[in-house]
Protein backbone atom coordinates (compact mmCIF):
# COMPACT_ATOMS: atom_id res chain seq x y z
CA UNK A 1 107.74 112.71 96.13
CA UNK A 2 105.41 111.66 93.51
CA UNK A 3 102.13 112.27 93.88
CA UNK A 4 100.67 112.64 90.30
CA UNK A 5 100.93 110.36 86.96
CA UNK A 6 99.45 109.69 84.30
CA UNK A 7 98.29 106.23 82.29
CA UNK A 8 97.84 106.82 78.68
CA UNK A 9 97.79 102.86 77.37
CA UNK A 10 94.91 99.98 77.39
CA UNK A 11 93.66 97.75 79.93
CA UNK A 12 94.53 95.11 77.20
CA UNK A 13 98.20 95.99 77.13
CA UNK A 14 97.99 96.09 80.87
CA UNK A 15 96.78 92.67 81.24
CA UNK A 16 98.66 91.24 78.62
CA UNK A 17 101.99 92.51 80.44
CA UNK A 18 100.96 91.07 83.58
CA UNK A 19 98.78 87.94 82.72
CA UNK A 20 96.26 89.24 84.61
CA UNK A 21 93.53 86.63 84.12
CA UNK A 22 90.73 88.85 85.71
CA UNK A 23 89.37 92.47 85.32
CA UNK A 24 87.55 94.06 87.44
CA UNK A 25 88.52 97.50 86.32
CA UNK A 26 85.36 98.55 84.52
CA UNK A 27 86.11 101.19 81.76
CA UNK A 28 89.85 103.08 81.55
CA UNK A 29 89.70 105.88 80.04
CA UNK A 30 92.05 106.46 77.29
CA UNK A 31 94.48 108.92 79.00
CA UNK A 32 93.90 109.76 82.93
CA UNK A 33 95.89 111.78 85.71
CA UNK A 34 95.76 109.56 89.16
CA UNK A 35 95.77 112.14 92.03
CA UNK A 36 96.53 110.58 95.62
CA UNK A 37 93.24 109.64 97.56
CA UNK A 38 91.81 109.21 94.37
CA UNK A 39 91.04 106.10 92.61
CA UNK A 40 93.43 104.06 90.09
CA UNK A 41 94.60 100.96 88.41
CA UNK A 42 96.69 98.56 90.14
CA UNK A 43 97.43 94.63 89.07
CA UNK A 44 97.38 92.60 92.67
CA UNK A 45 97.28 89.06 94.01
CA UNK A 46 93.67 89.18 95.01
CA UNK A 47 92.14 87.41 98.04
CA UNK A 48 91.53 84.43 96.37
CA UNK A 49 94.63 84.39 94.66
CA UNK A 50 93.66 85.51 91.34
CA UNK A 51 96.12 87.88 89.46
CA UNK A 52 93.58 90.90 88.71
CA UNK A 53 93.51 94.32 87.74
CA UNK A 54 91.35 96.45 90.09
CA UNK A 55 90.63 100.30 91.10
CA UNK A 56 92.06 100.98 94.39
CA UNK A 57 92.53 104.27 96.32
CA UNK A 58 95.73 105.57 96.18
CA UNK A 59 97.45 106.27 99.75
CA UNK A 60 97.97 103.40 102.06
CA UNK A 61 97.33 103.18 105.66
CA UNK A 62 99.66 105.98 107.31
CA UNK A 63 101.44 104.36 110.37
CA UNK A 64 99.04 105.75 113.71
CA UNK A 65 101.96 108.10 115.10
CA UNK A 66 102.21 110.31 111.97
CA UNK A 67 97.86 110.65 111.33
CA UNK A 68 97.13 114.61 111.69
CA UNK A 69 93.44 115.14 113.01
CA UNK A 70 90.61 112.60 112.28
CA UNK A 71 91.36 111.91 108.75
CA UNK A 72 94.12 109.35 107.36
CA UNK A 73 94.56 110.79 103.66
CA UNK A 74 96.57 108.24 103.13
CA UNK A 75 101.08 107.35 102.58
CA UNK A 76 101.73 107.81 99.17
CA UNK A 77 105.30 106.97 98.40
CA UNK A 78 106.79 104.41 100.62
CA UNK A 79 110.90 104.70 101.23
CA UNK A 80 111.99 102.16 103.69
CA UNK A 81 109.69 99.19 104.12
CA UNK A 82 112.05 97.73 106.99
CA UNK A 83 110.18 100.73 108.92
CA UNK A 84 107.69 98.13 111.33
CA UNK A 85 104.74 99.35 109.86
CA UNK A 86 105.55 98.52 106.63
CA UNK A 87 106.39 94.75 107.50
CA UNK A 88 102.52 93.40 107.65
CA UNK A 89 102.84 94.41 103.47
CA UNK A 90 105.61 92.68 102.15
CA UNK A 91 104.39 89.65 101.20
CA UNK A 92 103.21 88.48 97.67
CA UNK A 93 99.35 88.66 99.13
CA UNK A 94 99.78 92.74 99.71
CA UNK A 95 102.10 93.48 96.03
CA UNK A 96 100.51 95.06 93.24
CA UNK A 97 102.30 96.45 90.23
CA UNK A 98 100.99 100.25 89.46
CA UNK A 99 100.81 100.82 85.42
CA UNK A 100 101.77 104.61 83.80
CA UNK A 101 103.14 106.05 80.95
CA UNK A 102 104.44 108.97 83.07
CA UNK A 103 104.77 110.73 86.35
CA UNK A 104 105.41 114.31 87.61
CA UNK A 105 107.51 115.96 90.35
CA UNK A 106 106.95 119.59 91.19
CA UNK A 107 109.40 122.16 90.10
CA UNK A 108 111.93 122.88 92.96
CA UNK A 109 112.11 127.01 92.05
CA UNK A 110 109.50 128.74 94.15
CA UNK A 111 106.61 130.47 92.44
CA UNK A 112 107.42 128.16 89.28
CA UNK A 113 103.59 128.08 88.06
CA UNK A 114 102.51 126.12 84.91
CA UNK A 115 100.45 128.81 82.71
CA UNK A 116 98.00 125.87 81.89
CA UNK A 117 97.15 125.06 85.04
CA UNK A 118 97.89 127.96 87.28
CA UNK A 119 99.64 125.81 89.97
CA UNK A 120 103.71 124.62 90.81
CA UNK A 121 104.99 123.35 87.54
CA UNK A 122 105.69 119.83 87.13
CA UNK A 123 108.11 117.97 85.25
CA UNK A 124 107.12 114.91 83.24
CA UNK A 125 109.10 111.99 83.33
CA UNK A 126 109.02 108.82 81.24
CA UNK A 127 110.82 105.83 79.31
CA UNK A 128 111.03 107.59 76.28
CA UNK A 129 109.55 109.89 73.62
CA UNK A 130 106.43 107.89 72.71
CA UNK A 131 105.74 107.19 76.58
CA UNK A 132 105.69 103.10 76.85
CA UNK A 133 104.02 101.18 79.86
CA UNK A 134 105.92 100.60 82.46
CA UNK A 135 105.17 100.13 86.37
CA UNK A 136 105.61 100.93 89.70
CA UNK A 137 106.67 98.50 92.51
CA UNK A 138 103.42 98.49 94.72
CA UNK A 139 101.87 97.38 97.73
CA UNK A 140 97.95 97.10 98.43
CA UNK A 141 95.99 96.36 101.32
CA UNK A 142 92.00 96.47 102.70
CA UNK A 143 91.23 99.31 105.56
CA UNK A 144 88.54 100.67 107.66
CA UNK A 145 88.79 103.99 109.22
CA UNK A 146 88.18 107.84 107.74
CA UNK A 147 89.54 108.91 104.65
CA UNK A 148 87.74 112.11 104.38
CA UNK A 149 86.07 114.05 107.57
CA UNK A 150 82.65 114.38 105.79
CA UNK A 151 82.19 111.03 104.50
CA UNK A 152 83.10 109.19 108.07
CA UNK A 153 84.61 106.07 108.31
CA UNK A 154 84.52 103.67 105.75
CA UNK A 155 85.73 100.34 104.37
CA UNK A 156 88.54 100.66 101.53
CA UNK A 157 91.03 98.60 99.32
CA UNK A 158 94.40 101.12 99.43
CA UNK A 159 97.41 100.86 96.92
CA UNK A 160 100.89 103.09 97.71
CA UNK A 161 104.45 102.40 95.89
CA UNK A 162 107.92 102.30 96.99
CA UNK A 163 110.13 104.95 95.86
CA UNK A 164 114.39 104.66 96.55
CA UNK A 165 117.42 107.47 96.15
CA UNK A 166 116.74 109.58 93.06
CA UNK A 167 118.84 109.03 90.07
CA UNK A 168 120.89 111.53 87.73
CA UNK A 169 117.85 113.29 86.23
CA UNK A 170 115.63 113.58 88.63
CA UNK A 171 118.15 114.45 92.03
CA UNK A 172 118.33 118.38 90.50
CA UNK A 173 114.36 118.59 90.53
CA UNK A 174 113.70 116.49 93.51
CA UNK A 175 116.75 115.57 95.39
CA UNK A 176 114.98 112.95 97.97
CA UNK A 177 113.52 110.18 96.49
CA UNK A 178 112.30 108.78 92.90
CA UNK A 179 109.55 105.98 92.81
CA UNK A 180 110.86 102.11 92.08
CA UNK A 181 110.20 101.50 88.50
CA UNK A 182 109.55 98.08 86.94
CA UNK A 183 110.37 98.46 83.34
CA UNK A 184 110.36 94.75 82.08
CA UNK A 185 107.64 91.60 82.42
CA UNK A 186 110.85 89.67 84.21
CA UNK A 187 110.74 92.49 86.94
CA UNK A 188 107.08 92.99 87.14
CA UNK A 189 106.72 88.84 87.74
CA UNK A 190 109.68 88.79 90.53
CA UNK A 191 107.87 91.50 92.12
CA UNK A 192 104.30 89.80 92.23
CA UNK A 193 104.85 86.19 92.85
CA UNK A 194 109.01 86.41 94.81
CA UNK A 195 109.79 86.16 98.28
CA UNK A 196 110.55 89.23 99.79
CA UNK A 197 114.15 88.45 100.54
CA UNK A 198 114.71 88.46 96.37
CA UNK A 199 111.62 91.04 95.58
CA UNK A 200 113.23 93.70 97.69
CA UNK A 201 116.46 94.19 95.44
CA UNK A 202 114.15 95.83 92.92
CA UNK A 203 113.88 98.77 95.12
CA UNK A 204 117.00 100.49 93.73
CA UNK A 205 117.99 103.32 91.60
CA UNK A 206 116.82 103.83 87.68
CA UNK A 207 119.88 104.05 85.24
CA UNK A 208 120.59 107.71 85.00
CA UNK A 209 119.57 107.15 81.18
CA UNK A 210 116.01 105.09 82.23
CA UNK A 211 113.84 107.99 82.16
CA UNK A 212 113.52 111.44 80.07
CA UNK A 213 111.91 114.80 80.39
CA UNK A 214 108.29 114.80 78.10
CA UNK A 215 106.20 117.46 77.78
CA UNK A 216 103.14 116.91 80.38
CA UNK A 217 100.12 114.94 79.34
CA UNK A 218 97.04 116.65 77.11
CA UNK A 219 95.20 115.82 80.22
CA UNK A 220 97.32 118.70 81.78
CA UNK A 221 95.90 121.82 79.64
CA UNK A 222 93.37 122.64 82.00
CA UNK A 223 93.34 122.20 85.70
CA UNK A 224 91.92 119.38 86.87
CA UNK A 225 88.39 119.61 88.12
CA UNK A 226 88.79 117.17 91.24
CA UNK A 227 92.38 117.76 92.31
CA UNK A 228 92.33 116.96 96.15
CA UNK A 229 92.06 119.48 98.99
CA UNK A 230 93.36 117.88 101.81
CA UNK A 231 97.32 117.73 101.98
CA UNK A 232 98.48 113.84 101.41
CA UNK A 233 101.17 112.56 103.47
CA UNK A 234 104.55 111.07 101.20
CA UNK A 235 106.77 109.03 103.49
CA UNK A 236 110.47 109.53 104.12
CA UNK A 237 110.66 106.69 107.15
């Protein structure tokens, strides 16, 4: 399950993919590892029916039977959105699009720890060489409740993305699931603005020659400073 990746592109190229015509992003830095319950870029159908781009929290609302004490961390990955909680998302008002470069899955070989960063070594996956934009099939949604223990309950705006059966590269390092990628603006578009009956068909397998192995991110070198604690929920229902 993926639960780190990494954006290393320009909130112009970002809206100029998805014709967002508003940003409410505020500053992206030039290269930055997204972390689940942690904040990052999404392009949605806003409230008021505005294509923006916007910082949400990554980890939508896990379904009430699965929550583990008093804190909902959040659903990260999203498998199989015919699962009842999942309906209330699927239309166009609760997509978003999730931009990256490229993402990491954990090494599968126990005790496999990155000398960088001193934890489970990840492998780096993206379109190519020189690490294009590409997306994530999304959804988004507004929550109250408690995200962290200490901070209480709270009001939030929540983003999670679908993920499907892994292809050829990735089924030796993670044999469950890979996230849905959206690699053109044709895909990106059917997945924002089509009914669901059409927009779900883009929840399938990448070609086994869609992706390659990079080297991680310069953002990687050191271990990052506000990694989260709590353990974060991936979803296999």
């Amino acid at each position: 399950m993926c639960n780190l990746y990494n954006i290393t592109t320009s909130q112009e190229a970002i809206r100029q993919w998805t014709r967002a015509l508003r940003d409410s992003l505020g500053n992206l830095e030039p290269s930055i590892d997204i972390y689940p319950n942690q904040p990052g870029p999404v392009v949605r159908n806003a409230p008021d029916g505005t294509r923006e781009l916007a910082n949400l929290l990554w980890g939508m609302p896990t379904p009430i039977e699965r929550v583990k004490g008093k804190a909902d961390y959040g659903t990260t990955n999203i498998r199989n959105p015919q699962y009842g909680h999942w309906q209330q998302y699927l239309g166009v008002e609760n997509r978003c699009v999730v931009p990256l470069t490229s993402f990491a899955e954990p090494s599968p070989t126990p005790g496999d720890k990155d000398p960088d960063t001193g934890i489970q070594k990840n492998y780096w996956f993206a379109l190519n060489e020189a690490r294009p934009l590409f997306f994530f099939a999304g959804l988004w949604t507004r929550w109250q409740g408690v995200r962290k223990v200490k901070d209480g309950p709270g009001e939030f705006e929540l983003y999670g993305f679908l993920t499907t059966r892994p292809n050829a590269l990735i089924a030796p390092i993670h044999e469950k699931a890979m996230p849905v990628i959206l690699t053109t603006q044709e895909e990106t578009e059917t997945w924002l603005t089509a009914p669901w009956s059409q927009a779900r068909h883009l929840q399938r397998t990448a070609a086994d020659d869609a992706l390659v192995i990079v080297d991680k991110p310069a953002t990687q070198i050191k271990f990052p400073p506000q990694a989260p604690q709590a353990p974060v929920q991936g979803s296999l229902f």
